[in-house]
C-alpha atoms as a PDB file:
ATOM      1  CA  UNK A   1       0.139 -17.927 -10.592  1.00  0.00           C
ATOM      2  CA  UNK A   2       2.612 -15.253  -9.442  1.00  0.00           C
ATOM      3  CA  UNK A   3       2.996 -11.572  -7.873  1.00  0.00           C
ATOM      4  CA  UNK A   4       6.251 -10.196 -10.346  1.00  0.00           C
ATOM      5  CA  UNK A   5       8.528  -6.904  -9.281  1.00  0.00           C
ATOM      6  CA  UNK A   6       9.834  -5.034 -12.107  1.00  0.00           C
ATOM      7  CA  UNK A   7      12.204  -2.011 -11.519  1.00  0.00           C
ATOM      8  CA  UNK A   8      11.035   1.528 -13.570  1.00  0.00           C
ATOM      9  CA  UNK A   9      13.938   4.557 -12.814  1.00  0.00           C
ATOM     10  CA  UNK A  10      13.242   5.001  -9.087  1.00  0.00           C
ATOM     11  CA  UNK A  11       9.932   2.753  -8.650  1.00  0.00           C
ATOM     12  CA  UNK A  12       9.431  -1.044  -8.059  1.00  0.00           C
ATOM     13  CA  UNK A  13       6.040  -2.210  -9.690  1.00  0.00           C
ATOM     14  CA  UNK A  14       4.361  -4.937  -8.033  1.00  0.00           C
ATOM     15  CA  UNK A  15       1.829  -7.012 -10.414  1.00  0.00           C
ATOM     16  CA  UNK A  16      -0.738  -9.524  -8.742  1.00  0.00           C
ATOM     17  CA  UNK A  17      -1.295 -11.990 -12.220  1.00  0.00           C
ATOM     18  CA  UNK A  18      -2.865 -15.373 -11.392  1.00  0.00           C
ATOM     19  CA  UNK A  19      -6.210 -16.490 -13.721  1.00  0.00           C
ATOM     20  CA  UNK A  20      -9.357 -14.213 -14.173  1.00  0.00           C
ATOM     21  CA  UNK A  21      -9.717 -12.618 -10.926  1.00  0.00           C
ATOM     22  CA  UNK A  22      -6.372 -12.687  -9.495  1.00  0.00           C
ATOM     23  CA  UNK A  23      -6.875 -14.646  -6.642  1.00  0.00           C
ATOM     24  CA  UNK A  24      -4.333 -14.906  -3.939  1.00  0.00           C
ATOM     25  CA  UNK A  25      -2.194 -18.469  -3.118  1.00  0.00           C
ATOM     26  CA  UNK A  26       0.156 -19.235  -0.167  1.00  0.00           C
ATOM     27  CA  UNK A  27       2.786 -19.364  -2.740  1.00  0.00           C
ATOM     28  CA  UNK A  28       1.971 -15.223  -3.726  1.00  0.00           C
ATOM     29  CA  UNK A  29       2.518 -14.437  -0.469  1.00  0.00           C
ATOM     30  CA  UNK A  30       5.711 -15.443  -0.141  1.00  0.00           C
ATOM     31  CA  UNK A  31       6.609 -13.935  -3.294  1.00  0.00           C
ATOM     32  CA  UNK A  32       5.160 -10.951  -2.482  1.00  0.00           C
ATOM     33  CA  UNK A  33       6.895 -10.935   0.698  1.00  0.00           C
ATOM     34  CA  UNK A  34      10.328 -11.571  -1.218  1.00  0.00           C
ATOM     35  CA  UNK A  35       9.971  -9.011  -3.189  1.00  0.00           C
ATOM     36  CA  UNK A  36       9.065  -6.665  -0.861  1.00  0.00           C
ATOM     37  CA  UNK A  37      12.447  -7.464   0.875  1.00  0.00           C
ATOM     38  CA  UNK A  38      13.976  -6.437  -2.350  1.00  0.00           C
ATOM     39  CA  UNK A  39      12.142  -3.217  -2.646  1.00  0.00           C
ATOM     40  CA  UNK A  40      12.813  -2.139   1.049  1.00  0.00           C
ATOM     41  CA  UNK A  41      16.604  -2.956   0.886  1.00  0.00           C
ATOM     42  CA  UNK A  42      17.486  -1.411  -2.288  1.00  0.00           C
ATOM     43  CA  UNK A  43      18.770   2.066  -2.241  1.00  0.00           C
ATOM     44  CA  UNK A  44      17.632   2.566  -5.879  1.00  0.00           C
ATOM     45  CA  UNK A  45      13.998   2.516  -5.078  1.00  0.00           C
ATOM     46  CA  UNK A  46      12.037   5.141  -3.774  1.00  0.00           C
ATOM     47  CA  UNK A  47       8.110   4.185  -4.157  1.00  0.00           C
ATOM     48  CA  UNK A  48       6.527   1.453  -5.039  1.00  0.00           C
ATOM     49  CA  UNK A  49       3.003   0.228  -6.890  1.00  0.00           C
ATOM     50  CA  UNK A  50       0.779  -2.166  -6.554  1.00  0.00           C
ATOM     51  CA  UNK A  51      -2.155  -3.370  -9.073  1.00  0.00           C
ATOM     52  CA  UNK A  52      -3.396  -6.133 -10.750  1.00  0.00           C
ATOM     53  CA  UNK A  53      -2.264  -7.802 -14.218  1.00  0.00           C
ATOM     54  CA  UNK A  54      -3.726  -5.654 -17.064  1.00  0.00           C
ATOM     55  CA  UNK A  55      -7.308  -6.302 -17.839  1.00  0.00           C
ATOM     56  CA  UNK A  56      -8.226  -8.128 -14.830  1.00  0.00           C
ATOM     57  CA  UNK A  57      -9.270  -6.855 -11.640  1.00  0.00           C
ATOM     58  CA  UNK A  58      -6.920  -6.009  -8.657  1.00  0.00           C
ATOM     59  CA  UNK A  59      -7.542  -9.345  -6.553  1.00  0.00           C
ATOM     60  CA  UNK A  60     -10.819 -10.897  -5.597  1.00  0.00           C
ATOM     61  CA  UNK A  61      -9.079 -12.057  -2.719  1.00  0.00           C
ATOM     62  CA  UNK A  62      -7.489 -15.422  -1.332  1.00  0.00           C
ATOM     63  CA  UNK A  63      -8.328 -18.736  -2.653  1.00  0.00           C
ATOM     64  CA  UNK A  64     -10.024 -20.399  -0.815  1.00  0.00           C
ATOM     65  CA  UNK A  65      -9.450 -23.802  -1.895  1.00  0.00           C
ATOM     66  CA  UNK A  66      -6.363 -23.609  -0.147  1.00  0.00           C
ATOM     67  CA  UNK A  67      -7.739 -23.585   3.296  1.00  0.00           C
ATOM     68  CA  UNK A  68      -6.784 -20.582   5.867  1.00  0.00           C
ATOM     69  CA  UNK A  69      -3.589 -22.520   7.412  1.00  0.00           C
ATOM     70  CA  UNK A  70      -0.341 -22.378   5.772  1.00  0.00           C
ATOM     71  CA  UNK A  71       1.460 -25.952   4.764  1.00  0.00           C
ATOM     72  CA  UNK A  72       4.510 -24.956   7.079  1.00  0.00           C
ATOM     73  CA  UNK A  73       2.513 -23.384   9.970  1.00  0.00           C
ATOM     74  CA  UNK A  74       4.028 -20.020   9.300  1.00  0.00           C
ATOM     75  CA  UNK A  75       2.098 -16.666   8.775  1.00  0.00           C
ATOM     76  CA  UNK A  76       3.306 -15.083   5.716  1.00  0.00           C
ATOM     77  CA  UNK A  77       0.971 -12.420   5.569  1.00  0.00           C
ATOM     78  CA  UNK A  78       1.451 -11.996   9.230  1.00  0.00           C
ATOM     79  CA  UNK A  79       5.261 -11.645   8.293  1.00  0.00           C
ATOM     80  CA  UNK A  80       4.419  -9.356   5.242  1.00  0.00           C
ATOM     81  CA  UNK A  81       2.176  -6.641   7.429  1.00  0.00           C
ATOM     82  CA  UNK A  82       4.936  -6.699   9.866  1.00  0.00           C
ATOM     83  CA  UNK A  83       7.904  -5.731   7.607  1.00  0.00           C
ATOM     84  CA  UNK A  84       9.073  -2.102   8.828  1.00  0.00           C
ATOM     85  CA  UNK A  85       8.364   0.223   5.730  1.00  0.00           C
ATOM     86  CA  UNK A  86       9.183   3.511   5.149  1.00  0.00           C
ATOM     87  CA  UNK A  87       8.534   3.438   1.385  1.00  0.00           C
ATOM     88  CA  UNK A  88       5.319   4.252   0.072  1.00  0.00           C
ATOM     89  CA  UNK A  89       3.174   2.194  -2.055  1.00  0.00           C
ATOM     90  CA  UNK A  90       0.584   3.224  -4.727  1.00  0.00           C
ATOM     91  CA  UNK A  91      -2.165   1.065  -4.820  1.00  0.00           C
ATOM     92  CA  UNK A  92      -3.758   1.078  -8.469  1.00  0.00           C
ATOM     93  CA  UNK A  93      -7.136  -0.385  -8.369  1.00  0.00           C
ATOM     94  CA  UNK A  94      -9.033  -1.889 -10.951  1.00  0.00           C
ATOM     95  CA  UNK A  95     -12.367  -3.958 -11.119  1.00  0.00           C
ATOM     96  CA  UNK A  96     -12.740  -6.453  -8.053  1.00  0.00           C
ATOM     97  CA  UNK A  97     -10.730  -5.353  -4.686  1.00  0.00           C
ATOM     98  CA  UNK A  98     -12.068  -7.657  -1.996  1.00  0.00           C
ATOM     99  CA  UNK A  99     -11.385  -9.777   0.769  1.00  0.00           C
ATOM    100  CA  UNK A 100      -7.565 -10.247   0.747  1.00  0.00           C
ATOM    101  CA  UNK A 101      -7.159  -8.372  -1.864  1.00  0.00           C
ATOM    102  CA  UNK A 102      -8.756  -5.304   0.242  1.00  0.00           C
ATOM    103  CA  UNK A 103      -6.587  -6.036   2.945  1.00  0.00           C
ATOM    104  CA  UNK A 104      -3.577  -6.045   0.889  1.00  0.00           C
ATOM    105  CA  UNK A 105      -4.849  -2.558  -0.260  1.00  0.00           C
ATOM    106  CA  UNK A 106      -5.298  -1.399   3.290  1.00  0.00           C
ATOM    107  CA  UNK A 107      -1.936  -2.640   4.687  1.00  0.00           C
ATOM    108  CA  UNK A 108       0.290  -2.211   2.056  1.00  0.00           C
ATOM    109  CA  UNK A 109      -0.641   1.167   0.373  1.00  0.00           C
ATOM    110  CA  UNK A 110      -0.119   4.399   1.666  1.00  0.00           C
ATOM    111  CA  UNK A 111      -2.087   6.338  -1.729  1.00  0.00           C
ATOM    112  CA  UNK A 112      -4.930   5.095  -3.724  1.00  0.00           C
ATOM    113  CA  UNK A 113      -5.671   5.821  -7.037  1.00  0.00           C
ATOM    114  CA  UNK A 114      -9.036   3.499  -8.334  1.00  0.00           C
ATOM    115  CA  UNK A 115     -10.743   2.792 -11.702  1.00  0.00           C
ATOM    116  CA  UNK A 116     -14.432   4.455 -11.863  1.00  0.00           C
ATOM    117  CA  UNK A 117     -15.398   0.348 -12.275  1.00  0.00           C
ATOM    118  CA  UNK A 118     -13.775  -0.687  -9.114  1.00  0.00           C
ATOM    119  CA  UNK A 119     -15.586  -2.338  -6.267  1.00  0.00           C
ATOM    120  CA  UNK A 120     -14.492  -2.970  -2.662  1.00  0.00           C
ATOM    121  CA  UNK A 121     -15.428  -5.367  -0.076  1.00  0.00           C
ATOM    122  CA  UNK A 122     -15.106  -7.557   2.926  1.00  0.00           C
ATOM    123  CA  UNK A 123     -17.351 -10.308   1.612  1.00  0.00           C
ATOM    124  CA  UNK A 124     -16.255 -12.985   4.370  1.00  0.00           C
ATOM    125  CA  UNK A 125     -19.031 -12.236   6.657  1.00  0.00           C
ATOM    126  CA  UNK A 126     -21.569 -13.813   4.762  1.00  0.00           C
ATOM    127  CA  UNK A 127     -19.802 -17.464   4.961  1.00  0.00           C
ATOM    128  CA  UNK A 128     -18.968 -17.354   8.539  1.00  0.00           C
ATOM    129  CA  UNK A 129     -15.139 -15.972   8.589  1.00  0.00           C
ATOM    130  CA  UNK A 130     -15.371 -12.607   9.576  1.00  0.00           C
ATOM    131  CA  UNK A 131     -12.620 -10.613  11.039  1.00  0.00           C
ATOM    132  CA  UNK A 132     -10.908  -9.105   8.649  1.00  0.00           C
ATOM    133  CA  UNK A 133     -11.545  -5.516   9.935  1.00  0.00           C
ATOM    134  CA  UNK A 134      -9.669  -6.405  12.582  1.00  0.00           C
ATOM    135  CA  UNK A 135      -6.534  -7.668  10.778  1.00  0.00           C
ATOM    136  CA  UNK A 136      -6.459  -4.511   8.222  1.00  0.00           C
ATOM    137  CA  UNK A 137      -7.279  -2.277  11.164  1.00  0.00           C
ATOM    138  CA  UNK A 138     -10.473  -0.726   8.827  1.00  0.00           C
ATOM    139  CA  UNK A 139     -11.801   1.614  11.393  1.00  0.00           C
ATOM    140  CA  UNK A 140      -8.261   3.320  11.968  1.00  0.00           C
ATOM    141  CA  UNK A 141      -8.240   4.295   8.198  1.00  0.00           C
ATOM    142  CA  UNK A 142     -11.108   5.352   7.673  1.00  0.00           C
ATOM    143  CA  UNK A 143     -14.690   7.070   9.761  1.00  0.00           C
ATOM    144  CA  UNK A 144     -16.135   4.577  12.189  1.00  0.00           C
ATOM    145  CA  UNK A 145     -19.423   4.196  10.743  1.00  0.00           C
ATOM    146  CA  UNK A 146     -18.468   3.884   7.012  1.00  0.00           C
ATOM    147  CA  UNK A 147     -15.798   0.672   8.253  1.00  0.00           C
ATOM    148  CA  UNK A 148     -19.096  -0.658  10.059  1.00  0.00           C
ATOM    149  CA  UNK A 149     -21.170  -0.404   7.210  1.00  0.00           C
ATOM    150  CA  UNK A 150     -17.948  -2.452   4.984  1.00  0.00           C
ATOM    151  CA  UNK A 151     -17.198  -5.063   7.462  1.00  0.00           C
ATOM    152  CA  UNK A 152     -21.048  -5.863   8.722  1.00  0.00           C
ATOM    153  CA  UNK A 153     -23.223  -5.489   5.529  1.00  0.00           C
ATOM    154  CA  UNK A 154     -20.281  -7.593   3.474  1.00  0.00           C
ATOM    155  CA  UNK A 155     -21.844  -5.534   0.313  1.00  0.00           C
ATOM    156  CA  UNK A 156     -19.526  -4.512  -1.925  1.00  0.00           C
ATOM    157  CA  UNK A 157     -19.030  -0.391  -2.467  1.00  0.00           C
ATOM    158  CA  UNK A 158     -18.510   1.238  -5.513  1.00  0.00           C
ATOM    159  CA  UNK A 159     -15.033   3.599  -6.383  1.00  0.00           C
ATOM    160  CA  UNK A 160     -17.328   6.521  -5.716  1.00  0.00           C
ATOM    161  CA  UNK A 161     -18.201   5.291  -2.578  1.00  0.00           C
ATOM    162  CA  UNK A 162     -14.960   4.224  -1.265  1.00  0.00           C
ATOM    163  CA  UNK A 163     -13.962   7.630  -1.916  1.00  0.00           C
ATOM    164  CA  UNK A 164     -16.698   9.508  -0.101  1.00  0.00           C
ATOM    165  CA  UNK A 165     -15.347   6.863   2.889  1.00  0.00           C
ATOM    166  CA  UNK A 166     -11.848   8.504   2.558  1.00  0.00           C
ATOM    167  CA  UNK A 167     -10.575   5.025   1.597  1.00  0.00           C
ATOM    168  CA  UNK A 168      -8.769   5.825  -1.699  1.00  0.00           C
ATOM    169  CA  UNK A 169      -7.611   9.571  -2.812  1.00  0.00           C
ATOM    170  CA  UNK A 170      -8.641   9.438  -6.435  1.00  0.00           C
ATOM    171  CA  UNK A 171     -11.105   8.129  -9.022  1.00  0.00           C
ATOM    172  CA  UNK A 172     -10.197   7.975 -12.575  1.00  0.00           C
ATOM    173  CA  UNK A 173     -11.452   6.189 -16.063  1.00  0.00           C
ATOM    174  CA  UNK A 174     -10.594   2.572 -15.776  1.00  0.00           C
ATOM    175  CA  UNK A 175      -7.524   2.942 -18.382  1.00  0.00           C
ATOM    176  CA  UNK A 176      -6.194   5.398 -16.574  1.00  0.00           C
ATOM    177  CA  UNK A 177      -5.381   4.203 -13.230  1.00  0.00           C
ATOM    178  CA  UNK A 178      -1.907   2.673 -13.582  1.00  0.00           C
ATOM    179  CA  UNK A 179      -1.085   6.380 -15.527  1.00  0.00           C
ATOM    180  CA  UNK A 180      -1.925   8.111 -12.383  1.00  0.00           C
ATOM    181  CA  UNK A 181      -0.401   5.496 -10.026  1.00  0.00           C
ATOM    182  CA  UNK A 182       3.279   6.335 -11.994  1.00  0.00           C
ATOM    183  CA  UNK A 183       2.029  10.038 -12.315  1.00  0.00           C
ATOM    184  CA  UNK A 184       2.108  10.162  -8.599  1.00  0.00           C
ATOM    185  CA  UNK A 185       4.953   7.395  -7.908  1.00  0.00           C
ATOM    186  CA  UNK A 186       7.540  10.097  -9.988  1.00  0.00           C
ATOM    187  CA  UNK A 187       6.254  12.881  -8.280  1.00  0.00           C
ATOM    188  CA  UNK A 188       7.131  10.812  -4.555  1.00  0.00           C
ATOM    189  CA  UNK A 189      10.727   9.480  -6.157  1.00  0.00           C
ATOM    190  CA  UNK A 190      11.706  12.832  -7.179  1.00  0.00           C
ATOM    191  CA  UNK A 191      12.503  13.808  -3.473  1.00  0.00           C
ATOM    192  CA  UNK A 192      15.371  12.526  -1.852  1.00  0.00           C
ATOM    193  CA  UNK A 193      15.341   9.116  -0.415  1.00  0.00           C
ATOM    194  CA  UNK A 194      16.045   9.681   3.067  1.00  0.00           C
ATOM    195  CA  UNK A 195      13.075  12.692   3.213  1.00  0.00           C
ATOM    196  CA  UNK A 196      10.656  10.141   1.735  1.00  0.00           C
ATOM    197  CA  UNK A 197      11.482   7.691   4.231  1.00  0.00           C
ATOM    198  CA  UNK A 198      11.953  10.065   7.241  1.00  0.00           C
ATOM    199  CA  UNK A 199       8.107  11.089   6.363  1.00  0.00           C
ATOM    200  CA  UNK A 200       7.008   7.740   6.349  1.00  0.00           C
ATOM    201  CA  UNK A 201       8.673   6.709   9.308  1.00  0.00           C
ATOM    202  CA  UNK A 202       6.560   9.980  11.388  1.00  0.00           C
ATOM    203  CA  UNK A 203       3.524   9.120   9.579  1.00  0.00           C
ATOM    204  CA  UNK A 204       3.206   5.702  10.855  1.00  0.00           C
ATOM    205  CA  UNK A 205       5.010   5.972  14.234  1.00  0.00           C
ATOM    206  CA  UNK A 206       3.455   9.352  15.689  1.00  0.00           C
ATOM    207  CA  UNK A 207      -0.145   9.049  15.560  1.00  0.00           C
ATOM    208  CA  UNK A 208       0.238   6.578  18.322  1.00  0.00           C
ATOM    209  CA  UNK A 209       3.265   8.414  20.542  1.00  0.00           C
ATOM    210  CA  UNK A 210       2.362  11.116  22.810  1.00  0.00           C
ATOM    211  CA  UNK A 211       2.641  14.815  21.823  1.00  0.00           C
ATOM    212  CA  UNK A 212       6.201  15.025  23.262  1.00  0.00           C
ATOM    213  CA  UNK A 213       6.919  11.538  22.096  1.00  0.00           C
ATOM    214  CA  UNK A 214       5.928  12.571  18.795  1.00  0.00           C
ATOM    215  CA  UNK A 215       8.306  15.895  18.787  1.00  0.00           C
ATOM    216  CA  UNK A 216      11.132  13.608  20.080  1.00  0.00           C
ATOM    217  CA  UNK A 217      10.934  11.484  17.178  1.00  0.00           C
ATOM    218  CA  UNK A 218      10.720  14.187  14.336  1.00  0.00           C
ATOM    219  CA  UNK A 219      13.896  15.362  15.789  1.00  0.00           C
ATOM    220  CA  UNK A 220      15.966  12.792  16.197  1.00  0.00           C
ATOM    221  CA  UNK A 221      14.634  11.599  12.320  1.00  0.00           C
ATOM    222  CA  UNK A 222      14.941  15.103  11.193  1.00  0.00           C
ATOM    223  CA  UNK A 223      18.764  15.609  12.073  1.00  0.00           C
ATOM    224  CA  UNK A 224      19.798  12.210  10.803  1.00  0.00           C
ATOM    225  CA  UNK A 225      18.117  13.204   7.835  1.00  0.00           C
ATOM    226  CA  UNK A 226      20.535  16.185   7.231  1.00  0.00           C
ATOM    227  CA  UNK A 227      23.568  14.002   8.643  1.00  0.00           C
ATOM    228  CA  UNK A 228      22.643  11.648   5.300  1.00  0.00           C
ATOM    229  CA  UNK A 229      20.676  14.183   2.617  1.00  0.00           C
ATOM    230  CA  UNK A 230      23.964  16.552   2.801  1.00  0.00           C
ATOM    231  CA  UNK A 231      26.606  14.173   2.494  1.00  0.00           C
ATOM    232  CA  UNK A 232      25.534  13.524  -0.940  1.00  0.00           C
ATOM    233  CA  UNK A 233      27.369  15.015  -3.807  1.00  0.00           C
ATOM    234  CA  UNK A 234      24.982  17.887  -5.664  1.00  0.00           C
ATOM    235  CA  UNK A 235      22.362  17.767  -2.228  1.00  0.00           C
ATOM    236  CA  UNK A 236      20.058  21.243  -1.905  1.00  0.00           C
ATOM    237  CA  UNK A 237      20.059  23.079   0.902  1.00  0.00           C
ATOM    238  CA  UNK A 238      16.546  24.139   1.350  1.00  0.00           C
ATOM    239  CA  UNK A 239      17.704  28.103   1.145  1.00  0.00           C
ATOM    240  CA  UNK A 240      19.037  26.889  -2.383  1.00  0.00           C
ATOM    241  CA  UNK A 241      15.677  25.589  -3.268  1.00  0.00           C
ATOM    242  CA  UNK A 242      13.790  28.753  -1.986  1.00  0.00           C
ATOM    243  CA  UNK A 243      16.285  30.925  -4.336  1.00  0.00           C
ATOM    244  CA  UNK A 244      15.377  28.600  -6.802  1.00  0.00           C
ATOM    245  CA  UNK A 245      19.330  27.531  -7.276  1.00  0.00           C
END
């Protein structure tokens, strides 16, 4: 049972691999949250991905023989959802995505690229340990009613669903998806680090600022971005790029 981080060029590729349907332990969780730690302090890295162990599903979720308290009283998911990131994640979806597995989906990836066979849910409803909407923050992503329908039915949706709910981008044959995923994670790493980052950093942080607030931000993140982009040997100015230099 184990969540492994390889290193491709500019992307990290996290890989949830533990029995059938990639269930979730305490002991993932801290790796995950390890490796994250690796992706988010190494220069190298520009965008990550996350899926599921070929030919099994993304993650049905956390087992629960394991109970819902961790052995050392500490939160690791709690500590995982809280990490500041300003490097995107792909999430590549195939087969089951539910429960924790959903959550992880909803927290920890910024793009979405699912197999036509996927299927989302928040199943927990039905055996009395609901919440989970709240935790993954499901009506902030995506329209009110649809996150209703998801968190009170507990039915699962299909890929074609989830993306008429706006919550992935893209639907694709099932042998496809981790193509796209590193289709899309090249096209993110071949921008400069410090853009990628300074875009992340606005997209999570100004949605909640005031309008002023918001402008602040941008240019404070926008001029350190030029102190760091231009300091690097061979950097673009963007009047190079328009003349195509």
């Amino acid at each position: 049972m184990t969540i492994t981080y390889e290193k491709q060029g500019h992307i990290g590729i996290f890989t949830i691999d533990n029995g059938k349907v990639n269930v979730l332990t305490f002991a993932m969780h801290k790796q995950l949250y390890s490796h994250l730690n690796d992706f988010l302090n190494d220069d190298n890295i520009k965008v990550g991905i996350l899926k599921g162990s070929e030919g099994k599903c993304f993650s049905a979720g956390d087992d629960l023989n394991e109970g819902d308290s961790y052995p050392e009283g500490e939160d690791i998911t709690e500590m995982i959802f809280s990490l500041p990131r300003y490097k995107p994640i792909i999430g590549a979806i195939n087969s089951w995505c539910i429960g924790e597995g959903l959550i992880y989906v909803l927290l920890l990836t910024d793009i979405r690229v699912a197999g036509k066979g996927a299927r989302f849910g928040l199943p927990e409803i039905t055996y009395g340990m609901a919440g989970a909407s709240g935790t993954s923050r499901l009506s902030l992503q995506i329209p009110r009613v649809w996150a209703n329908w998801i968190a009170l039915t507990g039915e699962k949706i299909t890929a074609d669903q989830a993306l008429q709910y706006q919550l992935i981008n893209e639907v694709v044959s099932d042998d496809k998806v981790f193509e796209r995923a590193l289709e899309i994670a090249n096209m993110i790493a071949s921008h400069p680090l410090i853009a990628i980052q300074t875009e992340m950093e606005c997209l999570q942080k100004c949605p909640e600022m005031s309008f002023k607030e918001a402008i602040s931000l941008t240019r404070k993140l926008y001029a350190h971005q030029l102190d760091v982009y231009h300091q690097e040997p061979g950097a673009k100015s963007g009047i190079d790029h328009i003349k195509g230099k």
